[in-house]
PDB file of N, CA and C in Angstrom:
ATOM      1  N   UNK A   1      12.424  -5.893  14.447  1.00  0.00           N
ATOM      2  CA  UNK A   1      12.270  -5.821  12.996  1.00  0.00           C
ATOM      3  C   UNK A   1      12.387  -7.234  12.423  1.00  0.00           C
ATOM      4  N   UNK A   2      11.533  -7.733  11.780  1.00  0.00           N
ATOM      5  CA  UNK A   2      11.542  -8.603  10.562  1.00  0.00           C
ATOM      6  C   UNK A   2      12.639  -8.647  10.243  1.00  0.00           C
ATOM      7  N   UNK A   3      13.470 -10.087   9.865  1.00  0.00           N
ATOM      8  CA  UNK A   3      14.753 -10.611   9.311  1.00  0.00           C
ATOM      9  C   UNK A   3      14.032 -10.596   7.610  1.00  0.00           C
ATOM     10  N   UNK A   4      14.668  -9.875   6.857  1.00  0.00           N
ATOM     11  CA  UNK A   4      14.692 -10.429   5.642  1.00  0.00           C
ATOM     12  C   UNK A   4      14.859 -11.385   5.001  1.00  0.00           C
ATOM     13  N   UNK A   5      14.003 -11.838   3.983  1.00  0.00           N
ATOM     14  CA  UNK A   5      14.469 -13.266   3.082  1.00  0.00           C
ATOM     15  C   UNK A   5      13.890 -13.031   2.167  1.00  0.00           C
ATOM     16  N   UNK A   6      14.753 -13.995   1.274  1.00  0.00           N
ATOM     17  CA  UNK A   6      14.624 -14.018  -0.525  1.00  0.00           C
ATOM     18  C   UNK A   6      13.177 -14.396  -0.698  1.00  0.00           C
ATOM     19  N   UNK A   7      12.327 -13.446  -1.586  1.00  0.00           N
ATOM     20  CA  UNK A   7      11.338 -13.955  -2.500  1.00  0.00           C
ATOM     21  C   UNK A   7      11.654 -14.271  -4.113  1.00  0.00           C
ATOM     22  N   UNK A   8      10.770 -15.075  -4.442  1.00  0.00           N
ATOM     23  CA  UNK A   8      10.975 -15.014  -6.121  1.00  0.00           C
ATOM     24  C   UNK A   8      12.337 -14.947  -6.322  1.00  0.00           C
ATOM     25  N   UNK A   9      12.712 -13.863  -7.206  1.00  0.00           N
ATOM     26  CA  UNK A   9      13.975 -13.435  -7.806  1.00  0.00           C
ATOM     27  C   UNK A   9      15.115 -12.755  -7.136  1.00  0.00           C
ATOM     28  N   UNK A  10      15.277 -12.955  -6.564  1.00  0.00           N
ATOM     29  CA  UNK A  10      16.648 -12.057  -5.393  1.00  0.00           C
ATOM     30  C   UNK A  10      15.328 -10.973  -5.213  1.00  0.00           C
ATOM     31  N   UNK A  11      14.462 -10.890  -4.643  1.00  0.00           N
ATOM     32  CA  UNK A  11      13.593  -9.899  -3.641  1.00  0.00           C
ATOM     33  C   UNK A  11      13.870 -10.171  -2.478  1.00  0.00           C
ATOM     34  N   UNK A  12      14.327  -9.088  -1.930  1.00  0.00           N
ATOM     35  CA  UNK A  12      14.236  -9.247  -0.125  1.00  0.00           C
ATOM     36  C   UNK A  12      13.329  -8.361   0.516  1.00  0.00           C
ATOM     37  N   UNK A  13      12.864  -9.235   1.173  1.00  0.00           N
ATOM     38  CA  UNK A  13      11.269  -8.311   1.796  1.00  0.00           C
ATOM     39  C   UNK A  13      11.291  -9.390   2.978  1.00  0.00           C
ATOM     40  N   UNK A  14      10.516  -8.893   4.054  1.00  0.00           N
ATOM     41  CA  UNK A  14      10.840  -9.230   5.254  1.00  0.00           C
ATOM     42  C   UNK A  14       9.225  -9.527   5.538  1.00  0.00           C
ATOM     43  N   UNK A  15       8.843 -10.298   6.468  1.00  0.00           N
ATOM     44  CA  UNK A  15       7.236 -10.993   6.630  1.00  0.00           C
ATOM     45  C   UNK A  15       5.868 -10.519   6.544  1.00  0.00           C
ATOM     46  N   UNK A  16       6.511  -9.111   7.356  1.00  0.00           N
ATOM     47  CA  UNK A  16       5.692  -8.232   6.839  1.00  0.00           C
ATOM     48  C   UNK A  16       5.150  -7.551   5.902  1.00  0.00           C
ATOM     49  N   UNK A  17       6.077  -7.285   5.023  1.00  0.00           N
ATOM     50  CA  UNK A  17       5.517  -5.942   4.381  1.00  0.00           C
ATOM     51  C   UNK A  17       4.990  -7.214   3.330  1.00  0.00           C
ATOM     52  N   UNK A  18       5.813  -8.258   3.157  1.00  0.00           N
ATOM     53  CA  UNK A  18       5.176  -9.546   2.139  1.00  0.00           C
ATOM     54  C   UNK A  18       3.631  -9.734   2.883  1.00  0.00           C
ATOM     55  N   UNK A  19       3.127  -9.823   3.852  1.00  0.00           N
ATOM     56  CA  UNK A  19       1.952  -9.881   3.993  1.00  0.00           C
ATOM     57  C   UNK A  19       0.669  -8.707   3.542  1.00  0.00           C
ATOM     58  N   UNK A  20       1.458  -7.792   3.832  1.00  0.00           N
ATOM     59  CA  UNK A  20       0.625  -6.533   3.631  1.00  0.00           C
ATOM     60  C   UNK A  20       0.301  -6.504   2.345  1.00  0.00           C
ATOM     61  N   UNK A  21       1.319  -7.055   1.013  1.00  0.00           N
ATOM     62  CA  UNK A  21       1.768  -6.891  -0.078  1.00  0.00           C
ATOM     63  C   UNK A  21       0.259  -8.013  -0.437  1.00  0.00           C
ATOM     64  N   UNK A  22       0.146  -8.719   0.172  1.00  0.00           N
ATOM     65  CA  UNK A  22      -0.445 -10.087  -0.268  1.00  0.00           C
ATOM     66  C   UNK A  22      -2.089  -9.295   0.356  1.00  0.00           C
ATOM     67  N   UNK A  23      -1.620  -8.487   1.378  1.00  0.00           N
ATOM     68  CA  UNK A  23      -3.509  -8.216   1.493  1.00  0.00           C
ATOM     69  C   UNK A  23      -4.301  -7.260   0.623  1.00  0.00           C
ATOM     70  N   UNK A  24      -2.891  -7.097  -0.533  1.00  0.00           N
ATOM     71  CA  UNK A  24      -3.266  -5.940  -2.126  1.00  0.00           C
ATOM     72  C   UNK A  24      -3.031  -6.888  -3.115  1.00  0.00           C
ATOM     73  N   UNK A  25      -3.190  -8.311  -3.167  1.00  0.00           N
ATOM     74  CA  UNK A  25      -3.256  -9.473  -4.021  1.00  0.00           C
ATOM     75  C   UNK A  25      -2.224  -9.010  -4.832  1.00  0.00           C
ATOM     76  N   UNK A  26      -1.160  -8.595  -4.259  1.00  0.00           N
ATOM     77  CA  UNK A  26       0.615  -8.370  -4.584  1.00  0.00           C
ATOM     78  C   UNK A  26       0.887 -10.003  -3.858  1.00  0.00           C
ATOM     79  N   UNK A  27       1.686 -11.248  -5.065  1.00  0.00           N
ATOM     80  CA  UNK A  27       2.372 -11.948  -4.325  1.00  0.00           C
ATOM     81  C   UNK A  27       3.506 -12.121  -4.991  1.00  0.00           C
ATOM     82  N   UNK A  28       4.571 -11.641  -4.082  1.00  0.00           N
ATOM     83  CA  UNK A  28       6.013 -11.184  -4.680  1.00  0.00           C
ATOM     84  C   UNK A  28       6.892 -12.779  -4.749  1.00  0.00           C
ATOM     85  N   UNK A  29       6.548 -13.926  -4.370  1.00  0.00           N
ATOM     86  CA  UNK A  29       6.778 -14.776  -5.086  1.00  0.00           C
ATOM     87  C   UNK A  29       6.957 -15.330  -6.722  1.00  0.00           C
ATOM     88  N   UNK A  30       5.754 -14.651  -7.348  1.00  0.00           N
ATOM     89  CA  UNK A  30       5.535 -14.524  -8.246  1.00  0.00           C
ATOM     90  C   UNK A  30       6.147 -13.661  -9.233  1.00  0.00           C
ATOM     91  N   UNK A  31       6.848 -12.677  -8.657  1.00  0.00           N
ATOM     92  CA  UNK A  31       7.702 -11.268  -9.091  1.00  0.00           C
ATOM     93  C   UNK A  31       8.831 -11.859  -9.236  1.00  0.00           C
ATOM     94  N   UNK A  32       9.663 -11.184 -10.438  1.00  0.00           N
ATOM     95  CA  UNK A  32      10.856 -11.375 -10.869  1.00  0.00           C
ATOM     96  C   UNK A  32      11.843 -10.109  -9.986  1.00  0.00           C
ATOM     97  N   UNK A  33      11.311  -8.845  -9.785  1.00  0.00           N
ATOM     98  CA  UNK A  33      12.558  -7.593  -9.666  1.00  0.00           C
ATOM     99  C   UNK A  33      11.124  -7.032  -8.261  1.00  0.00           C
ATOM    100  N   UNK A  34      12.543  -6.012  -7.493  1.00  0.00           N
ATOM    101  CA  UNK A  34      11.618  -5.198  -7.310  1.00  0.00           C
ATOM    102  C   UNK A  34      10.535  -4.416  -8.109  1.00  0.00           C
ATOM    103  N   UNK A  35      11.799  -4.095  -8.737  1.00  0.00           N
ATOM    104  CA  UNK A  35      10.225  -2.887  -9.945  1.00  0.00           C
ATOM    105  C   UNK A  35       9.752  -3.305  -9.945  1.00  0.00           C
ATOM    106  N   UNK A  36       9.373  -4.630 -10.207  1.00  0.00           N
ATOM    107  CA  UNK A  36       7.915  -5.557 -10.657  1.00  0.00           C
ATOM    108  C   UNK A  36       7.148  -5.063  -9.351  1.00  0.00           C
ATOM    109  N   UNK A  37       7.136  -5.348  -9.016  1.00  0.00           N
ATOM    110  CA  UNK A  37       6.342  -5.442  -6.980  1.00  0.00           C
ATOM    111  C   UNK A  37       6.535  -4.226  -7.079  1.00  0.00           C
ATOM    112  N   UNK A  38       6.957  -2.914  -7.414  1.00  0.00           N
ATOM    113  CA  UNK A  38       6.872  -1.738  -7.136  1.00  0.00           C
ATOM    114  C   UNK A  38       5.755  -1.426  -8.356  1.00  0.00           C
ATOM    115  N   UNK A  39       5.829  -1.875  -9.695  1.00  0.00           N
ATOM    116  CA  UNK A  39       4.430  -1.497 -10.917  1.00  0.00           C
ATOM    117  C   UNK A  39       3.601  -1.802  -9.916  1.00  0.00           C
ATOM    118  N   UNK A  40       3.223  -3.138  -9.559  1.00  0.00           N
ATOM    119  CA  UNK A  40       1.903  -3.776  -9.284  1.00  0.00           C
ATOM    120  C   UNK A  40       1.429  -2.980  -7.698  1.00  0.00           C
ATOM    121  N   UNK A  41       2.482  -2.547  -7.026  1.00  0.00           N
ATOM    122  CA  UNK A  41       2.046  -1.383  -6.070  1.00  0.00           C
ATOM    123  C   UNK A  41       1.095  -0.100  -6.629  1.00  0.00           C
ATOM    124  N   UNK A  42       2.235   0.341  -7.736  1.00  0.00           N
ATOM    125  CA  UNK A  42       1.281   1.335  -8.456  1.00  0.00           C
ATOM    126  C   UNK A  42       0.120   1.349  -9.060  1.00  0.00           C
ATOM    127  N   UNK A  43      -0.096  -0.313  -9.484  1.00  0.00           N
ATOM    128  CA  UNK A  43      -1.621  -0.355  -9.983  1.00  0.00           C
ATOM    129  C   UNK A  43      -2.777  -0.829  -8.727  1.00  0.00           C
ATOM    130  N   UNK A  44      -2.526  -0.484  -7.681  1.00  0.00           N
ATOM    131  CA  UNK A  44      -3.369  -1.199  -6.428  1.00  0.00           C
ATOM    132  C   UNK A  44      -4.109   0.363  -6.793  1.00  0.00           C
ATOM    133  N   UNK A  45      -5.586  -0.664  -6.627  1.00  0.00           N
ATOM    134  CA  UNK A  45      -7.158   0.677  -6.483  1.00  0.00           C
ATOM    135  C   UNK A  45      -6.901   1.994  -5.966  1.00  0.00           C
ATOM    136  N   UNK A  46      -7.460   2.734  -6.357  1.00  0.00           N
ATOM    137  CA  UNK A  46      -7.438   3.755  -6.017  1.00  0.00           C
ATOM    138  C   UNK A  46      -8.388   3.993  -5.150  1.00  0.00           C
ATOM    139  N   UNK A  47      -9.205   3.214  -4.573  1.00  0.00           N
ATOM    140  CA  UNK A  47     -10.100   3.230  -3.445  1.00  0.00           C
ATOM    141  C   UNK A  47      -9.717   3.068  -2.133  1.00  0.00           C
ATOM    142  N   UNK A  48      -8.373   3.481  -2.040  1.00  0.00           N
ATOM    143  CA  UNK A  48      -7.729   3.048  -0.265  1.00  0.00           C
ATOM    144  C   UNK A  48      -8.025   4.213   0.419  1.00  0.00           C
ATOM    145  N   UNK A  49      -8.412   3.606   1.593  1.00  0.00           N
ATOM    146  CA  UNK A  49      -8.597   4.693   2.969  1.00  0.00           C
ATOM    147  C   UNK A  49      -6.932   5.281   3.178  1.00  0.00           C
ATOM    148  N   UNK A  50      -7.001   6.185   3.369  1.00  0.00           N
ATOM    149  CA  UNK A  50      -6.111   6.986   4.233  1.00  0.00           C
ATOM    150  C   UNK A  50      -5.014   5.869   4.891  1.00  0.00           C
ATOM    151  N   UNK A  51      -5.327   4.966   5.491  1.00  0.00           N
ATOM    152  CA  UNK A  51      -4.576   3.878   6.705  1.00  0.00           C
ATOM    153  C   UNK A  51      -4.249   3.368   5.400  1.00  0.00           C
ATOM    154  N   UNK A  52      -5.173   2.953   4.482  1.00  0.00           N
ATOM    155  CA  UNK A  52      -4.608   1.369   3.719  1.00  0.00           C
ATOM    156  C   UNK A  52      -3.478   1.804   2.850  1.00  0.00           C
ATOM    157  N   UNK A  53      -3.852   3.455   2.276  1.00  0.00           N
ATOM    158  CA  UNK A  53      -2.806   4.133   1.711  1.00  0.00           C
ATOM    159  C   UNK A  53      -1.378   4.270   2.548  1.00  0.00           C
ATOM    160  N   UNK A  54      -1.252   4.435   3.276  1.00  0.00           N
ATOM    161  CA  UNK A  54      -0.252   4.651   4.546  1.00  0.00           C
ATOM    162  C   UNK A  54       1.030   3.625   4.509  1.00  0.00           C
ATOM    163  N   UNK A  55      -0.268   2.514   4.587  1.00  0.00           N
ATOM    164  CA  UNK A  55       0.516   0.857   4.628  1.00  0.00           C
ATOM    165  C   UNK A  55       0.819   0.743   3.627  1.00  0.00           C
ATOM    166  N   UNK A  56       0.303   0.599   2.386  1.00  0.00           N
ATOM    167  CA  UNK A  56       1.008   0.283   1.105  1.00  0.00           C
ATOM    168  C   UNK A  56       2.031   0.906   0.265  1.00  0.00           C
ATOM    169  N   UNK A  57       1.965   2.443   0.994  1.00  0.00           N
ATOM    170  CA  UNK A  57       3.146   3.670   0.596  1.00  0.00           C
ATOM    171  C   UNK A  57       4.513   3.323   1.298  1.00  0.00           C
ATOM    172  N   UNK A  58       4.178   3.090   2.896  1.00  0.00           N
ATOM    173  CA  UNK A  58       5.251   2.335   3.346  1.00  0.00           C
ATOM    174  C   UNK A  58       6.202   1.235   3.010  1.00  0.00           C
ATOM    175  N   UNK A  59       5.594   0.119   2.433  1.00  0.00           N
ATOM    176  CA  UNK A  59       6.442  -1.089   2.259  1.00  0.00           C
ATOM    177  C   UNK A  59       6.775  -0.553   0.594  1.00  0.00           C
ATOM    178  N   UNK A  60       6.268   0.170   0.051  1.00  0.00           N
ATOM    179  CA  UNK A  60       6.634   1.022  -1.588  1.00  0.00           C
ATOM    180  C   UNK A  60       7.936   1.458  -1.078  1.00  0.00           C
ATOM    181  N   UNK A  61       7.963   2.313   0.070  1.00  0.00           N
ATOM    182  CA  UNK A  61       9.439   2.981   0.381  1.00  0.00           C
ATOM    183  C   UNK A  61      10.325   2.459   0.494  1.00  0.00           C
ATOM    184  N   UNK A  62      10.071   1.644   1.878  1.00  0.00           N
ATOM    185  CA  UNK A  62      10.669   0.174   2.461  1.00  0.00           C
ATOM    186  C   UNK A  62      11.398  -0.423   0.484  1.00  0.00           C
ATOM    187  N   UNK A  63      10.774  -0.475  -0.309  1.00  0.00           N
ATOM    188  CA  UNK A  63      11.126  -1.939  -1.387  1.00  0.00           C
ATOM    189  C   UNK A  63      12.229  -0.727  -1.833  1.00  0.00           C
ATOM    190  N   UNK A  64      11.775   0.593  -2.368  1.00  0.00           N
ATOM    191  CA  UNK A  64      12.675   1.212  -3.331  1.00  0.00           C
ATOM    192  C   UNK A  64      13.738   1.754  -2.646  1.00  0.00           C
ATOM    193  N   UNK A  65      13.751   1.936  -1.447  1.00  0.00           N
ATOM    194  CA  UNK A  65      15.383   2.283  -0.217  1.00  0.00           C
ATOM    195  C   UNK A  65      16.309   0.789  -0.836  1.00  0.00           C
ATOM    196  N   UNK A  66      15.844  -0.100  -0.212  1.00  0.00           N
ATOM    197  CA  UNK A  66      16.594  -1.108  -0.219  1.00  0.00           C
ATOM    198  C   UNK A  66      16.747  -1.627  -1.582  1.00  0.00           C
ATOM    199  N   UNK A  67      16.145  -1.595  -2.926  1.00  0.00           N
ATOM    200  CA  UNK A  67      16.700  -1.502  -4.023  1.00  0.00           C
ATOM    201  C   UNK A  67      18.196  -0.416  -4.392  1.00  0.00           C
ATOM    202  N   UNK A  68      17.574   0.177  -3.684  1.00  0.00           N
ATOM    203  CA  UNK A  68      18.123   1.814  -4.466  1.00  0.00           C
ATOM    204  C   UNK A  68      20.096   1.132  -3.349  1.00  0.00           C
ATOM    205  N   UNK A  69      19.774   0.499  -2.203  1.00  0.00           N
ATOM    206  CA  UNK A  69      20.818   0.128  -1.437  1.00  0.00           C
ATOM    207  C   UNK A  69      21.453  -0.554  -2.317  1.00  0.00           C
ATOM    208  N   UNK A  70      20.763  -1.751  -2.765  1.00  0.00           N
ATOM    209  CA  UNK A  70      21.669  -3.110  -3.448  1.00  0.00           C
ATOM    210  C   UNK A  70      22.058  -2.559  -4.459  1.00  0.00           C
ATOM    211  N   UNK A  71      21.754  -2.056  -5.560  1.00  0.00           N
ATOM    212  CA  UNK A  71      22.154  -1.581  -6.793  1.00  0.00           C
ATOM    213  C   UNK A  71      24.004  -1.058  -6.413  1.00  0.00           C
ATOM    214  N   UNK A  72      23.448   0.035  -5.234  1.00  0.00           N
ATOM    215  CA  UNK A  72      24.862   0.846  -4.791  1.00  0.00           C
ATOM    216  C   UNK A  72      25.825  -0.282  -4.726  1.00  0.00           C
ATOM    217  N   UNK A  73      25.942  -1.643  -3.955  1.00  0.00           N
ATOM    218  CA  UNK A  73      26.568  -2.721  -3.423  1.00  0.00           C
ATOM    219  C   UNK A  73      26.607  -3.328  -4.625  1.00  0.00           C
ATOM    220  N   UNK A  74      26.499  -3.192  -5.934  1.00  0.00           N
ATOM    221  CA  UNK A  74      27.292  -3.987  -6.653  1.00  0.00           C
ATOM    222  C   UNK A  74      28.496  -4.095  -7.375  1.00  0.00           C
TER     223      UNK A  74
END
Protein backbone atom coordinates (compact mmCIF):
# COMPACT_ATOMS: atom_id res chain seq x y z
CA UNK A 1 0.00 0.00 0.00
CA UNK A 2 0.92 3.56 -0.82
CA UNK A 3 2.43 5.64 2.23
CA UNK A 4 0.33 8.63 2.56
CA UNK A 5 1.30 12.32 2.24
CA UNK A 6 0.04 15.76 2.66
CA UNK A 7 -1.57 17.45 -0.38
CA UNK A 8 -2.66 21.08 -0.51
CA UNK A 9 -4.40 21.59 2.81
CA UNK A 10 -3.86 18.77 5.38
CA UNK A 11 -5.21 16.19 2.45
CA UNK A 12 -3.79 12.86 2.82
CA UNK A 13 -4.01 10.79 -0.19
CA UNK A 14 -1.48 8.38 -1.06
CA UNK A 15 0.15 8.24 -4.97
CA UNK A 16 -2.28 6.60 -6.18
CA UNK A 17 -5.52 7.44 -5.83
CA UNK A 18 -3.75 11.28 -6.39
CA UNK A 19 -3.00 9.95 -9.80
CA UNK A 20 -6.19 8.48 -10.66
CA UNK A 21 -7.67 11.78 -9.21
CA UNK A 22 -5.46 13.70 -11.77
CA UNK A 23 -6.56 11.26 -14.74
CA UNK A 24 -10.34 13.08 -13.86
CA UNK A 25 -8.40 16.58 -14.10
CA UNK A 26 -9.01 16.39 -10.08
CA UNK A 27 -5.61 18.07 -8.81
CA UNK A 28 -5.87 17.89 -5.09
CA UNK A 29 -2.97 20.15 -4.73
CA UNK A 30 -5.05 22.70 -5.61
CA UNK A 31 -7.87 21.62 -2.99
CA UNK A 32 -8.23 23.12 0.29
CA UNK A 33 -10.48 20.04 2.31
CA UNK A 34 -11.38 16.78 1.44
CA UNK A 35 -14.92 17.78 0.61
CA UNK A 36 -13.43 19.86 -1.93
CA UNK A 37 -11.82 16.73 -3.83
CA UNK A 38 -14.91 14.86 -2.84
CA UNK A 39 -17.50 17.95 -4.85
CA UNK A 40 -15.13 17.85 -7.78
CA UNK A 41 -15.40 13.85 -7.67
CA UNK A 42 -19.05 14.41 -7.85
CA UNK A 43 -18.90 16.66 -10.78
CA UNK A 44 -16.59 14.15 -12.96
CA UNK A 45 -18.77 13.25 -16.46
CA UNK A 46 -21.13 11.21 -16.41
CA UNK A 47 -19.75 9.37 -19.36
CA UNK A 48 -17.54 6.75 -17.35
CA UNK A 49 -17.34 3.15 -18.33
CA UNK A 50 -18.19 0.81 -15.72
CA UNK A 51 -14.05 0.37 -14.83
CA UNK A 52 -13.55 4.24 -14.87
CA UNK A 53 -16.63 4.41 -12.55
CA UNK A 54 -15.16 1.70 -10.25
CA UNK A 55 -11.84 3.66 -9.96
CA UNK A 56 -13.15 6.93 -9.20
CA UNK A 57 -15.91 5.50 -6.62
CA UNK A 58 -13.01 3.86 -4.98
CA UNK A 59 -10.54 6.60 -4.11
CA UNK A 60 -14.31 8.70 -3.29
CA UNK A 61 -14.46 5.94 -0.47
CA UNK A 62 -10.83 5.67 0.19
CA UNK A 63 -11.03 10.05 0.77
CA UNK A 64 -14.45 9.96 2.88
CA UNK A 65 -13.27 6.71 5.37
CA UNK A 66 -10.25 8.52 6.15
CA UNK A 67 -11.92 11.93 6.59
CA UNK A 68 -14.70 10.50 8.44
CA UNK A 69 -11.27 8.80 10.60
CA UNK A 70 -9.50 12.23 11.24
CA UNK A 71 -12.47 14.21 12.24
CA UNK A 72 -13.01 11.17 15.01
CA UNK A 73 -9.05 11.91 16.12
CA UNK A 74 -9.59 15.30 17.00
Amino acid sequence: MDELRKFGKNILINENEANILLKYNIDVTKCNSIDEVLLLVDRVDDDLTDEEYDEIDYVANNLAERKYYMEMNK
